[in-house]
PDB file of N, CA and C in Angstrom:
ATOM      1  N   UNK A   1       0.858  -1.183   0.000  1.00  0.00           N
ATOM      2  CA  UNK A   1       0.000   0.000   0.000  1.00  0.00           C
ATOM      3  C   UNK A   1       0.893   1.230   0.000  1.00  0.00           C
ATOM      4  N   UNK A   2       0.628   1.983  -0.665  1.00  0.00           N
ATOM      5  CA  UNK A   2       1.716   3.196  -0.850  1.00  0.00           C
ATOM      6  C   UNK A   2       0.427   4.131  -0.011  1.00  0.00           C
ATOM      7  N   UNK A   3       1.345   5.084   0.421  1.00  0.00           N
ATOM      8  CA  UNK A   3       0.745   6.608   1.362  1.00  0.00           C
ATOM      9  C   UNK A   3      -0.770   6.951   0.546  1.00  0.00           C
ATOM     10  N   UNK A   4      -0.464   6.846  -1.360  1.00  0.00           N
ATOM     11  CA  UNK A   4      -1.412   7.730  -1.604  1.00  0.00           C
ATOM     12  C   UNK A   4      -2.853   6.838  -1.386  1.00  0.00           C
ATOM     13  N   UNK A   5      -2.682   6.136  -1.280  1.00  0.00           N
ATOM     14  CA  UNK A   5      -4.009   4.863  -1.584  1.00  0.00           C
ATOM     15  C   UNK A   5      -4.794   4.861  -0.264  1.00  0.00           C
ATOM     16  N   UNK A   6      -4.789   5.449   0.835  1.00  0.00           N
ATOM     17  CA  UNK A   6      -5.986   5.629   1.844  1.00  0.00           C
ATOM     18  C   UNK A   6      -7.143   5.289   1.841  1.00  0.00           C
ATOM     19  N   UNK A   7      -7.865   5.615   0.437  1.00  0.00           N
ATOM     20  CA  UNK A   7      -9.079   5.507   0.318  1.00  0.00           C
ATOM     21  C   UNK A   7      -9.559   3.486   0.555  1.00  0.00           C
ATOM     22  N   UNK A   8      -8.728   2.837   0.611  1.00  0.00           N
ATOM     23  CA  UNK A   8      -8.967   1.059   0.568  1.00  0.00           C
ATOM     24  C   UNK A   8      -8.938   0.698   2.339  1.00  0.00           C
ATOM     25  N   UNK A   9      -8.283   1.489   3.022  1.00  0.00           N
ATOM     26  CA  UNK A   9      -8.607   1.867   4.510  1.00  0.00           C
ATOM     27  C   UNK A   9     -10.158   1.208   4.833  1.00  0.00           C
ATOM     28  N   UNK A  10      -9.783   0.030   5.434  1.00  0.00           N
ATOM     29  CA  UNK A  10     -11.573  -0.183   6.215  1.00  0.00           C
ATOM     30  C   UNK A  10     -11.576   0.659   6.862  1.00  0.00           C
ATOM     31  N   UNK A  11     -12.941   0.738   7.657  1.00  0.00           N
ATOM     32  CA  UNK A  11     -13.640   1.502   8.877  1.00  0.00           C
ATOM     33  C   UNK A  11     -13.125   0.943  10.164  1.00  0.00           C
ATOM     34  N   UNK A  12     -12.933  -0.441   9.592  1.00  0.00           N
ATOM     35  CA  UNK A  12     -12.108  -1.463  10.908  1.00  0.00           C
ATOM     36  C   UNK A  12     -10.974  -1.291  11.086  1.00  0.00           C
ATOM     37  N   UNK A  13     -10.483  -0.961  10.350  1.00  0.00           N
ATOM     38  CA  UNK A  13      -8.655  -0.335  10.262  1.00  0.00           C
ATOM     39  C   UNK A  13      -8.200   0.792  10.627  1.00  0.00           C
ATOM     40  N   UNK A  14      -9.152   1.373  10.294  1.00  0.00           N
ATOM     41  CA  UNK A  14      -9.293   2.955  11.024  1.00  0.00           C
ATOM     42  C   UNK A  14      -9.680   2.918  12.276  1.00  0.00           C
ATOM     43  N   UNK A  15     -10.629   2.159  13.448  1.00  0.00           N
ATOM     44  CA  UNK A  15     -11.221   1.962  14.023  1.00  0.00           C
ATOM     45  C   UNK A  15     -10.132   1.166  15.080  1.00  0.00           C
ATOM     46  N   UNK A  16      -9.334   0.050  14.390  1.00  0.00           N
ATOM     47  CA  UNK A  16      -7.971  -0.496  15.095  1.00  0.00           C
ATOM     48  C   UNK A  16      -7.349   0.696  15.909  1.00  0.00           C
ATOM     49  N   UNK A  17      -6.774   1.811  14.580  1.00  0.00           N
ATOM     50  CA  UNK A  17      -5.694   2.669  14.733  1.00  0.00           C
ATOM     51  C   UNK A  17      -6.494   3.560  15.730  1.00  0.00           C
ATOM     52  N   UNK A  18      -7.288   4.207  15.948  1.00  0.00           N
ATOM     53  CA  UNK A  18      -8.293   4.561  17.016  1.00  0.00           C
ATOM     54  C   UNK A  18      -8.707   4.417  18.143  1.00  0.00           C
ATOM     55  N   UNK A  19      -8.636   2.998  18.323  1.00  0.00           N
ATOM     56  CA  UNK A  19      -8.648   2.439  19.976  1.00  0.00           C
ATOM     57  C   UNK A  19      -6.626   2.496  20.507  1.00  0.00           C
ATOM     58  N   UNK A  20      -6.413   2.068  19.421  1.00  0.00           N
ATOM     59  CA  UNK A  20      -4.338   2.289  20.158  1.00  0.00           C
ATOM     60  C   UNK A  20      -4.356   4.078  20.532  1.00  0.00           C
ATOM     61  N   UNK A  21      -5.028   4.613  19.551  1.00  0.00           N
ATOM     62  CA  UNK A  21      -5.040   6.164  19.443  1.00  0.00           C
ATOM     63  C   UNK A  21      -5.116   6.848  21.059  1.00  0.00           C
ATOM     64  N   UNK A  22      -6.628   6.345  21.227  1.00  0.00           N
ATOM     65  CA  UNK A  22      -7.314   6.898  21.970  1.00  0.00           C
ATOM     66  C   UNK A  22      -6.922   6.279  23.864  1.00  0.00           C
ATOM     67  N   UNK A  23      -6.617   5.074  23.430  1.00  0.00           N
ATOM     68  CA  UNK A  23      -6.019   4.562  24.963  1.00  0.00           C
ATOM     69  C   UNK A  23      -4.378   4.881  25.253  1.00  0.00           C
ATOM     70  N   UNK A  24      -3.849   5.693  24.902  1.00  0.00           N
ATOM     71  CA  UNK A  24      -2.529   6.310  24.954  1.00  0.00           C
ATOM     72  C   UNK A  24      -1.492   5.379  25.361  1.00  0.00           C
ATOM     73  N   UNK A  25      -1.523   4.436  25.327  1.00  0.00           N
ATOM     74  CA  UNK A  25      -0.903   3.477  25.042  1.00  0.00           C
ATOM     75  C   UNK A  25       0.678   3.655  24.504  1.00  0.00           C
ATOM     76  N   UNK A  26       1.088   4.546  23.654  1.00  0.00           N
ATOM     77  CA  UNK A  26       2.044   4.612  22.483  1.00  0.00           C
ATOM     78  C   UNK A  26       2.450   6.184  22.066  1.00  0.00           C
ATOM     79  N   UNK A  27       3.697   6.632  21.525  1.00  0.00           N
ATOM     80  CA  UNK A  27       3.735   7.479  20.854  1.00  0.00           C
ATOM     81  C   UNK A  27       3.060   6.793  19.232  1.00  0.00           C
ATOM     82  N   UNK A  28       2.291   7.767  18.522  1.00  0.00           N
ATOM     83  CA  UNK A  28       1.282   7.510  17.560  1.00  0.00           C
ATOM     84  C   UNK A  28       2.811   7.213  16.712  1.00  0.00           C
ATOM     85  N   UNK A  29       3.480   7.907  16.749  1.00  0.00           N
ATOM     86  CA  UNK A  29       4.785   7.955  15.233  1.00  0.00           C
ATOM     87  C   UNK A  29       5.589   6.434  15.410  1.00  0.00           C
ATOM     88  N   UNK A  30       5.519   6.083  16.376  1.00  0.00           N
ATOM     89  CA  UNK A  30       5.908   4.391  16.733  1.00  0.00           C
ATOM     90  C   UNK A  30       5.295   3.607  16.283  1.00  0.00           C
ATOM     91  N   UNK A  31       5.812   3.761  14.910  1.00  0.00           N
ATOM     92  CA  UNK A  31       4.685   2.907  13.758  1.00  0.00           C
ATOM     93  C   UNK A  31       4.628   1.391  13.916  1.00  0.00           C
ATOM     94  N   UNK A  32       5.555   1.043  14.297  1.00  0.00           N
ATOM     95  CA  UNK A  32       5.752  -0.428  14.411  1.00  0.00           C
ATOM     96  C   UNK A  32       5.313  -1.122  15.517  1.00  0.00           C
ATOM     97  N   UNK A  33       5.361  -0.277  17.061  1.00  0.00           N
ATOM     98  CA  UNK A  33       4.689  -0.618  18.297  1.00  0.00           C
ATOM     99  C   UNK A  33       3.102  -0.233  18.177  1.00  0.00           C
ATOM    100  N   UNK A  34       2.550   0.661  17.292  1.00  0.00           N
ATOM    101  CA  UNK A  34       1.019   1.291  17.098  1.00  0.00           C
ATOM    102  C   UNK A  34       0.671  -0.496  16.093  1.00  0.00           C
ATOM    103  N   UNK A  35       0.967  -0.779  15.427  1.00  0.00           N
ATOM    104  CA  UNK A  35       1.220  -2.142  14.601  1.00  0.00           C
ATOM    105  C   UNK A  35       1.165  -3.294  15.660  1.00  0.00           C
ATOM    106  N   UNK A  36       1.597  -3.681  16.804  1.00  0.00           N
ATOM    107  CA  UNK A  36       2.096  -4.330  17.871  1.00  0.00           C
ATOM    108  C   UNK A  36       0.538  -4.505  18.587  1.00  0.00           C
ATOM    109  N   UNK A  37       0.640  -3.352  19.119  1.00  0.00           N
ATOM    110  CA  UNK A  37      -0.691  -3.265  19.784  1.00  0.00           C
ATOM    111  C   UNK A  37      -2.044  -3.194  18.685  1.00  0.00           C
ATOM    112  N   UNK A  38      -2.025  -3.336  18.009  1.00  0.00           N
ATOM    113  CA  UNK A  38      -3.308  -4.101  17.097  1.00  0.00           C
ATOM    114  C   UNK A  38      -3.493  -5.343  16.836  1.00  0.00           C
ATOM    115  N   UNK A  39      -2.208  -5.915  17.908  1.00  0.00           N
ATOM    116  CA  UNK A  39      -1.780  -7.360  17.043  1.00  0.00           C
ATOM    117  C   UNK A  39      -1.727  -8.140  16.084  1.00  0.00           C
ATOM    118  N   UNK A  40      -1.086  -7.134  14.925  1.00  0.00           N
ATOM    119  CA  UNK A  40      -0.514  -6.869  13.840  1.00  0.00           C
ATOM    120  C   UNK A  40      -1.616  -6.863  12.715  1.00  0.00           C
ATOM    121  N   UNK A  41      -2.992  -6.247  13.596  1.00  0.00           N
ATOM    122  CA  UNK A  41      -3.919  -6.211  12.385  1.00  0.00           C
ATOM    123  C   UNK A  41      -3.648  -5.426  11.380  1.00  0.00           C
ATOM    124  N   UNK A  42      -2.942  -4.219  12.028  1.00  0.00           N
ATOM    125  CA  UNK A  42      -2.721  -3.009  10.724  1.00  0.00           C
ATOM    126  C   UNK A  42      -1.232  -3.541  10.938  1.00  0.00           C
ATOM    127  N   UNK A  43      -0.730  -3.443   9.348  1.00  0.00           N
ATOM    128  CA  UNK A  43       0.603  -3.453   9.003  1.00  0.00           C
ATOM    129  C   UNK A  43       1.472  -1.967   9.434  1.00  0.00           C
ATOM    130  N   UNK A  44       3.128  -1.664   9.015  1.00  0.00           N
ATOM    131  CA  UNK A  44       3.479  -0.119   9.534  1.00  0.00           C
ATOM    132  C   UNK A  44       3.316   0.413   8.317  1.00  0.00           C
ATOM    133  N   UNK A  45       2.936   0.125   7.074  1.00  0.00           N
ATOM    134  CA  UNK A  45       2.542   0.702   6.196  1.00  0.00           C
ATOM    135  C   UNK A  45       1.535   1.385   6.077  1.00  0.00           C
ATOM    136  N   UNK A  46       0.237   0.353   6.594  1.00  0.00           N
ATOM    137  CA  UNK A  46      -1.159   1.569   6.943  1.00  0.00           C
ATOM    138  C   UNK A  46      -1.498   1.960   8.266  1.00  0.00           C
ATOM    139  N   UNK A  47      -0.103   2.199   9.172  1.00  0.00           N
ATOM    140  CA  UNK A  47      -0.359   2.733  10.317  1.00  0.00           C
ATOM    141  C   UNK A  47       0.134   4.091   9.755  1.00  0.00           C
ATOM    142  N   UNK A  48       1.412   4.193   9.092  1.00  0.00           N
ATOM    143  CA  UNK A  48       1.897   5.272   8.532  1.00  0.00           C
ATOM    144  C   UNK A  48       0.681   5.530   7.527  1.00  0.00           C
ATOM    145  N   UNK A  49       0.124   5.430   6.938  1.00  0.00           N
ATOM    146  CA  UNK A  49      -0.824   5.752   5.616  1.00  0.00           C
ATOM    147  C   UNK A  49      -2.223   6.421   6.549  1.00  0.00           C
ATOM    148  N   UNK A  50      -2.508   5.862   8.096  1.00  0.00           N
ATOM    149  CA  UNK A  50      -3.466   6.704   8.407  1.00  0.00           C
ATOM    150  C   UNK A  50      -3.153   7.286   8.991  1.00  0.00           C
ATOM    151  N   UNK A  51      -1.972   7.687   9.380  1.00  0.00           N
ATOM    152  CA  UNK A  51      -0.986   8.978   9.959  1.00  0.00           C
ATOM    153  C   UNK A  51      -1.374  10.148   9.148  1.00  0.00           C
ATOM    154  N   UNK A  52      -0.899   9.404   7.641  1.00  0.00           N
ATOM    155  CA  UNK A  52      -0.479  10.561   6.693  1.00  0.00           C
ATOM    156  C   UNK A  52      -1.859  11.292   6.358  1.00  0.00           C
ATOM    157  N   UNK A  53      -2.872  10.383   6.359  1.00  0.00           N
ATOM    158  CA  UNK A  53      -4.129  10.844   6.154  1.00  0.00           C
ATOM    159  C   UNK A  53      -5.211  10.778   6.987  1.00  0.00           C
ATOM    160  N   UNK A  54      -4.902  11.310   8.116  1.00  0.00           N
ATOM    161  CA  UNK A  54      -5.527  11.121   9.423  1.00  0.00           C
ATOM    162  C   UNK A  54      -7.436  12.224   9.155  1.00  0.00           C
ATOM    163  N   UNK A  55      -6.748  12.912   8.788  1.00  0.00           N
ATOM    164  CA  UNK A  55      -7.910  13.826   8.546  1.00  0.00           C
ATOM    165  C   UNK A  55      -8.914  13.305   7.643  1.00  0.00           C
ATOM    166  N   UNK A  56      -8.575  12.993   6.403  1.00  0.00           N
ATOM    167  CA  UNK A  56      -9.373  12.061   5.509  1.00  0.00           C
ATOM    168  C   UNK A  56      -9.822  10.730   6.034  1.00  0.00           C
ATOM    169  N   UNK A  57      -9.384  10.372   7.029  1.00  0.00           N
ATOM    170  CA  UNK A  57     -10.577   8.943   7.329  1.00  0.00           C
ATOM    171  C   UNK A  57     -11.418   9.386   8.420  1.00  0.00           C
ATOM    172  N   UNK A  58     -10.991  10.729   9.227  1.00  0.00           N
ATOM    173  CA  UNK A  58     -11.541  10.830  10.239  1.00  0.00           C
ATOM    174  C   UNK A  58     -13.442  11.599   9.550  1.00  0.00           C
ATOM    175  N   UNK A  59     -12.474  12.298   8.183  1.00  0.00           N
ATOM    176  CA  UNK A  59     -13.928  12.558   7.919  1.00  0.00           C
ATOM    177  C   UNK A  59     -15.015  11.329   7.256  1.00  0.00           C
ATOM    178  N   UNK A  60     -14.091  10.132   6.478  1.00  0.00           N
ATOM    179  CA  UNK A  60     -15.130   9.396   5.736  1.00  0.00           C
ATOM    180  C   UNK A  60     -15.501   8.536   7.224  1.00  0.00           C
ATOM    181  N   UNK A  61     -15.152   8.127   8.170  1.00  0.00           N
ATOM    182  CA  UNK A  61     -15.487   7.612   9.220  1.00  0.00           C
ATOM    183  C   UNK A  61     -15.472   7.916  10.800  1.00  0.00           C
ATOM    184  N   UNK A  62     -16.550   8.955  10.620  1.00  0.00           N
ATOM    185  CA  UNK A  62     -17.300   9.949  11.499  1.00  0.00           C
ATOM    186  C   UNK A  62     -17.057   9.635  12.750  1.00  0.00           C
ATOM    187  N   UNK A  63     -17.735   8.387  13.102  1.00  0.00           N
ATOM    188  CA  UNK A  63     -18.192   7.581  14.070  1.00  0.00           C
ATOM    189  C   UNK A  63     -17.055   6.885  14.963  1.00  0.00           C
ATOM    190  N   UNK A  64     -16.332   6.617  14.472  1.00  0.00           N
ATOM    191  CA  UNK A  64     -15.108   6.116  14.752  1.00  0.00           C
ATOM    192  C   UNK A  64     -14.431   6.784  15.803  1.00  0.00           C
ATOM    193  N   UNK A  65     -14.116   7.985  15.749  1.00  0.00           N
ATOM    194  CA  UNK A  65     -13.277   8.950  16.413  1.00  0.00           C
ATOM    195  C   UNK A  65     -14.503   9.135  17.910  1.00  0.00           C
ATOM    196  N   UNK A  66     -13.453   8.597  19.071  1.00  0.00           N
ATOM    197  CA  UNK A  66     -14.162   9.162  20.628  1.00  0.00           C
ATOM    198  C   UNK A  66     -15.241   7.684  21.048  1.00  0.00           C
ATOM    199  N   UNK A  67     -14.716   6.828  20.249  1.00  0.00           N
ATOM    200  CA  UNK A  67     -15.864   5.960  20.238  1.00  0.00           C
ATOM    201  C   UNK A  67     -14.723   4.690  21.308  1.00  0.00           C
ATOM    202  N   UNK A  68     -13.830   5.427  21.887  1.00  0.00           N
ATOM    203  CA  UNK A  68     -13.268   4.177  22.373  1.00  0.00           C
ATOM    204  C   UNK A  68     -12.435   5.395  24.092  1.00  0.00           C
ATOM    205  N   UNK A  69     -12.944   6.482  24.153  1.00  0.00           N
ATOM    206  CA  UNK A  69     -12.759   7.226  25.089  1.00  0.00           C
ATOM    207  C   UNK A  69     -13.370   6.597  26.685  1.00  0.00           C
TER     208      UNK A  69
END
């Protein structure tokens, strides 16, 4: 998956990166430990890819964000 391709991002993948997010667990840029603690559902490729496009999934998947506060 290259950076630009975001849009193939499940809701569940986004939703992974979200609960590591939100339980502070991690520095977020510790792509490989944010990867770890999903138990290796997201690869460091689309941990970095919803880094890069954090804003764009947060808008296609609304719901997601605060849902694990």
């Amino acid at each position: 998956m290259t950076k630009n391709n975001w849009q193939v991002l499940s809701e569940e993948q986004f939703s992974a990166f979200e609960e590591v997010r939100e339980n502070g667990e991690t520095n977020m840029l510790d792509t490989p430990k944010v990867a770890e603690l999903t138990n290796n559902f997201l690869t460091i490729d689309q941990v970095s890819t919803i880094i890069s496009h954090y804003d764009e999934l947060n808008k296609k998947y609304p719901l997601v964000r605060g849902s694990y506060a």
